[in-house]
Protein backbone atom coordinates (compact mmCIF):
# COMPACT_ATOMS: atom_id res chain seq x y z
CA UNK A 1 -0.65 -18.76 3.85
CA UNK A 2 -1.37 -15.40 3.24
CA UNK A 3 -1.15 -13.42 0.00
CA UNK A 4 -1.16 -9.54 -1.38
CA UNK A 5 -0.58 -7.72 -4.17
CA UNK A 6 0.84 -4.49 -4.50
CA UNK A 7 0.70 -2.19 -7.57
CA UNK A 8 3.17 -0.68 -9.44
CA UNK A 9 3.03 1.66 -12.06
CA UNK A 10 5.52 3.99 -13.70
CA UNK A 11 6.32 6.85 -11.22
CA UNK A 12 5.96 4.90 -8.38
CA UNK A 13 7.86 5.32 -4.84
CA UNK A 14 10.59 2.74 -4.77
CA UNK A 15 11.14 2.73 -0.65
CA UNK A 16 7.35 2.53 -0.24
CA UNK A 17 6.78 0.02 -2.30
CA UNK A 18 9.92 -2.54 -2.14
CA UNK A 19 10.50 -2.15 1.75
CA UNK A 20 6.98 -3.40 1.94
CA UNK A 21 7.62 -6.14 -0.45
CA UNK A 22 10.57 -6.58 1.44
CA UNK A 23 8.73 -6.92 4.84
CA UNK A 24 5.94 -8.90 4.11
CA UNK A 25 7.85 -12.25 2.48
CA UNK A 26 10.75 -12.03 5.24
CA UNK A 27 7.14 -12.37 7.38
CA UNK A 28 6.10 -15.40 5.12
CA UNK A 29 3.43 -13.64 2.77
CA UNK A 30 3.56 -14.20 -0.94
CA UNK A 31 3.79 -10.97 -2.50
CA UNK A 32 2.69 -10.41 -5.90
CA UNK A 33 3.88 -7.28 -7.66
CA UNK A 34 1.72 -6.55 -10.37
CA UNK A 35 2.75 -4.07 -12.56
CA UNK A 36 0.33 -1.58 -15.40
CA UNK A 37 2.70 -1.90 -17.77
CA UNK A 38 3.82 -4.97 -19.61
CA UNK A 39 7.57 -5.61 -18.69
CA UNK A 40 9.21 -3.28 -17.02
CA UNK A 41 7.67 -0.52 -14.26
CA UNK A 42 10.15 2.57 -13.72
CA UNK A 43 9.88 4.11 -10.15
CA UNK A 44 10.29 7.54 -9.59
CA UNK A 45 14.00 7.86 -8.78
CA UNK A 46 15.08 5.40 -11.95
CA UNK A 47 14.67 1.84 -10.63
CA UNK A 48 13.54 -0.70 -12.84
CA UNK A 49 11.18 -3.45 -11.84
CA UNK A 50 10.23 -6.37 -13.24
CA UNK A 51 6.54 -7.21 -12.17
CA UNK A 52 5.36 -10.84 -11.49
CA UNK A 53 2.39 -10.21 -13.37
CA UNK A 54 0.41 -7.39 -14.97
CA UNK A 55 -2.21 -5.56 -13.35
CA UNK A 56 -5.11 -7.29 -15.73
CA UNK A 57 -4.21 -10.89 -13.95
CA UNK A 58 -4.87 -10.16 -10.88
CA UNK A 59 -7.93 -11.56 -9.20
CA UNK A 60 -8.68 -9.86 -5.81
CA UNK A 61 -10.48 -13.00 -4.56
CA UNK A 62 -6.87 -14.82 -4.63
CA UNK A 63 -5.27 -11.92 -2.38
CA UNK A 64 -5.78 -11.02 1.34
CA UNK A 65 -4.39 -7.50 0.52
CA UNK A 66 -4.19 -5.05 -1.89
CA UNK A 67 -1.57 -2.44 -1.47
CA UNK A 68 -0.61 0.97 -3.22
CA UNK A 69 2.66 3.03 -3.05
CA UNK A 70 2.97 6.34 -3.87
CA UNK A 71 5.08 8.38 -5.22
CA UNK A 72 4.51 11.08 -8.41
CA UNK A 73 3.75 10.34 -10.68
CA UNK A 74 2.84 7.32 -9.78
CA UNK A 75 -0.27 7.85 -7.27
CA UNK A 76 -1.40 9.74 -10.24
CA UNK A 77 -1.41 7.37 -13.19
CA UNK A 78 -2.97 5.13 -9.86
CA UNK A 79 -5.97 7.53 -9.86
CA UNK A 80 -6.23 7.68 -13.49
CA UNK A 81 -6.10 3.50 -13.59
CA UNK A 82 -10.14 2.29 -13.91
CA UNK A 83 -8.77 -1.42 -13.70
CA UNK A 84 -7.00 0.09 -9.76
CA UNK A 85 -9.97 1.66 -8.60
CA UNK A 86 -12.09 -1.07 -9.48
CA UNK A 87 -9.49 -3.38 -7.93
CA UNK A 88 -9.75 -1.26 -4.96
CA UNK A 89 -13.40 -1.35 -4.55
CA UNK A 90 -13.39 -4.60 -4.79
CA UNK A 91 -11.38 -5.49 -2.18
CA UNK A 92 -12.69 -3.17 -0.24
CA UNK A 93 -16.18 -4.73 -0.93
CA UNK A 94 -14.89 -8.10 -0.40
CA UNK A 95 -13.19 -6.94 3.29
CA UNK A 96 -9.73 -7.53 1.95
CA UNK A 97 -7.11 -5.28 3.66
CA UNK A 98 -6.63 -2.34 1.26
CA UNK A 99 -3.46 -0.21 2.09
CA UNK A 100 -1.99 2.90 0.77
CA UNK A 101 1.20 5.10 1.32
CA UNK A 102 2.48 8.54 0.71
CA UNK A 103 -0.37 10.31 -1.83
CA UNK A 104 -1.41 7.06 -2.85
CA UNK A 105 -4.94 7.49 -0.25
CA UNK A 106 -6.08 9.63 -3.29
CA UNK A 107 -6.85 6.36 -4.94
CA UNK A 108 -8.80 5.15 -2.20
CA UNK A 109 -10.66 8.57 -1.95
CA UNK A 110 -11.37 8.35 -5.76
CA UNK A 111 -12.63 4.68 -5.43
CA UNK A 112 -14.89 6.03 -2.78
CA UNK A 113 -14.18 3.58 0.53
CA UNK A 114 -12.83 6.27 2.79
CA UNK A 115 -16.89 7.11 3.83
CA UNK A 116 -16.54 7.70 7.45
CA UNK A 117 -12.69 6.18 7.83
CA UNK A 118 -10.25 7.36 10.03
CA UNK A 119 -7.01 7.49 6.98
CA UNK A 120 -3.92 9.81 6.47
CA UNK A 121 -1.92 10.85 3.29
CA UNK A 122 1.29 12.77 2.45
CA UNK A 123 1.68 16.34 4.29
CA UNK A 124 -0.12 18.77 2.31
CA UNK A 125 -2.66 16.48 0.71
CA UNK A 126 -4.97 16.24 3.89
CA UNK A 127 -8.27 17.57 1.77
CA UNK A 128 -8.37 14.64 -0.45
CA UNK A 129 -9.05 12.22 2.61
CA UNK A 130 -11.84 14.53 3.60
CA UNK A 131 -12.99 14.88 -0.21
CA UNK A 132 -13.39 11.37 0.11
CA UNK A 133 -15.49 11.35 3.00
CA UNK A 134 -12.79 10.09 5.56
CA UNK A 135 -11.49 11.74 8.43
CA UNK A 136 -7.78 12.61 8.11
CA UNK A 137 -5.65 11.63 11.36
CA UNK A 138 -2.54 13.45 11.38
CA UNK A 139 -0.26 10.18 12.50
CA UNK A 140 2.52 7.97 10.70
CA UNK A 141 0.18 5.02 10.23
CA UNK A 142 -3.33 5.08 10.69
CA UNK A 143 -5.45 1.09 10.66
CA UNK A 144 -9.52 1.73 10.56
CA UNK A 145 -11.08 -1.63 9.94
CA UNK A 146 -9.65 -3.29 6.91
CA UNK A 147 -7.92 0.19 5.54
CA UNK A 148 -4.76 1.33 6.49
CA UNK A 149 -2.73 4.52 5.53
CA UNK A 150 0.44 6.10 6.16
CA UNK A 151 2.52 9.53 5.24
CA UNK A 152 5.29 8.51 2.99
CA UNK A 153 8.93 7.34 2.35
CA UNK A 154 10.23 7.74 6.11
CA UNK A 155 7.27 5.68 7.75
CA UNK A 156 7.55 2.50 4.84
CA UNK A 157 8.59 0.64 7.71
CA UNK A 158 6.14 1.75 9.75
CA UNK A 159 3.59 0.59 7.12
CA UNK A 160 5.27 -2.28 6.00
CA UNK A 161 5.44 -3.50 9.64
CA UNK A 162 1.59 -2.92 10.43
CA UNK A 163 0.69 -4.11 7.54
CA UNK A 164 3.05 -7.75 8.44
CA UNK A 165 1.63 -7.29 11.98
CA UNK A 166 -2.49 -7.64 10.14
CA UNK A 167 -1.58 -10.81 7.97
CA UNK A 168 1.12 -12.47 9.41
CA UNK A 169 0.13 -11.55 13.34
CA UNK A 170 1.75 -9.47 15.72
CA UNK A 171 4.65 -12.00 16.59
CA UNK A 172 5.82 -13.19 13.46
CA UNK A 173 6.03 -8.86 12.47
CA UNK A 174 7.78 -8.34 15.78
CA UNK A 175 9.95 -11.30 15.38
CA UNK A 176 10.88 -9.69 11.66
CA UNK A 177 10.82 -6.21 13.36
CA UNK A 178 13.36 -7.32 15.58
CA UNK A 179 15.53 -8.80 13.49
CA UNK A 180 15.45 -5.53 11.17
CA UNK A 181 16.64 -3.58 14.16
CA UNK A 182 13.18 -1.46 14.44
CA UNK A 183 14.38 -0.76 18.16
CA UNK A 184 17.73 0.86 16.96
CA UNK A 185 15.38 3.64 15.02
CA UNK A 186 11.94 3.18 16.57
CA UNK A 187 13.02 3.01 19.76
């Protein structure tokens, strides 16, 4: 069975981060929230979440994924996190899927494993994909190798989807998909 973890830290994007949650275990993955503060993470509209574990438990070699909301401030106490960008690198290193949403690409541009990547990022924010060597693509969700991106809070689904579609395989996501009524929206 697969497994990923997704980091949360105060200031983080609730819909990017618990629609993907969401997503991935009605898709069978064990999802891990890990969290950089001790008890309680507070997103960036007020909700309260209560991590699995903390950030400083997590082993990357017992994951599949590693995955990053965004949000503000949370992609930037992400950046500012040595423990995240190390995580980051690596998974990256390691050829774990590494995702990030919304601003949170900055992370993987500061970790340095956007080097000739196809990635995307939050209108506005384009430069830091190409200040971290990477190519930005302007689409919803953008899958280069073991790295995937997306925009922000109206393409979670989007993201969350792909992302089900990489570890779980494309007809267990479309199965979930489905069953979420993705071709009510998505057409």
């Amino acid at each position: 069975m697969k497994r990923a973890v997704i980091v949360l830290t105060n200031g983080f994007e609730e819909i990017e981060a618990l629609s993907v949650v969401d997503i991935l275990r009605r898709c069978g993955i064990i999802v891990d929230v890990a969290g950089t503060e001790e008890n309680i993470v507070e997103g960036a509209h007020g909700v309260k979440v209560v991590p699995d574990k903390h950030l400083n438990d997590v082993k990357i070699d017992d994951y599949d994924a590693l995955i990053l909301p965004g949000g503000a401030p949370g992609y930037i106490n992400l950046r500012k996190n040595e423990r995240v960008l190390d995580l980051v690198r690596e998974a990256h290193e390691k050829k774990k899927l590494v995702a990030a949403i919304c601003a949170a690409p900055v992370v993987l541009a500061d970790a340095g494993i956007l080097k000739g990547r196809r990635a995307t990022i939050y209108p506005g924010m384009e430069k830091e994909i190409e200040r971290g060597g990477g190519e930005f693509v302007d689409e919803l969700v953008v899958h280069d190798d073991n790295i995937v991106t997306s925009r922000g809070p109206s393409t979670a689904l989007l993201f969350g989807w792909k992302l089900a579609e990489i570890l779980a395989g494309k007809e267990t996501a479309d199965q979930v998909a489905g069953r979420m009524l993705r071709g009510l929206v998505f057409g």
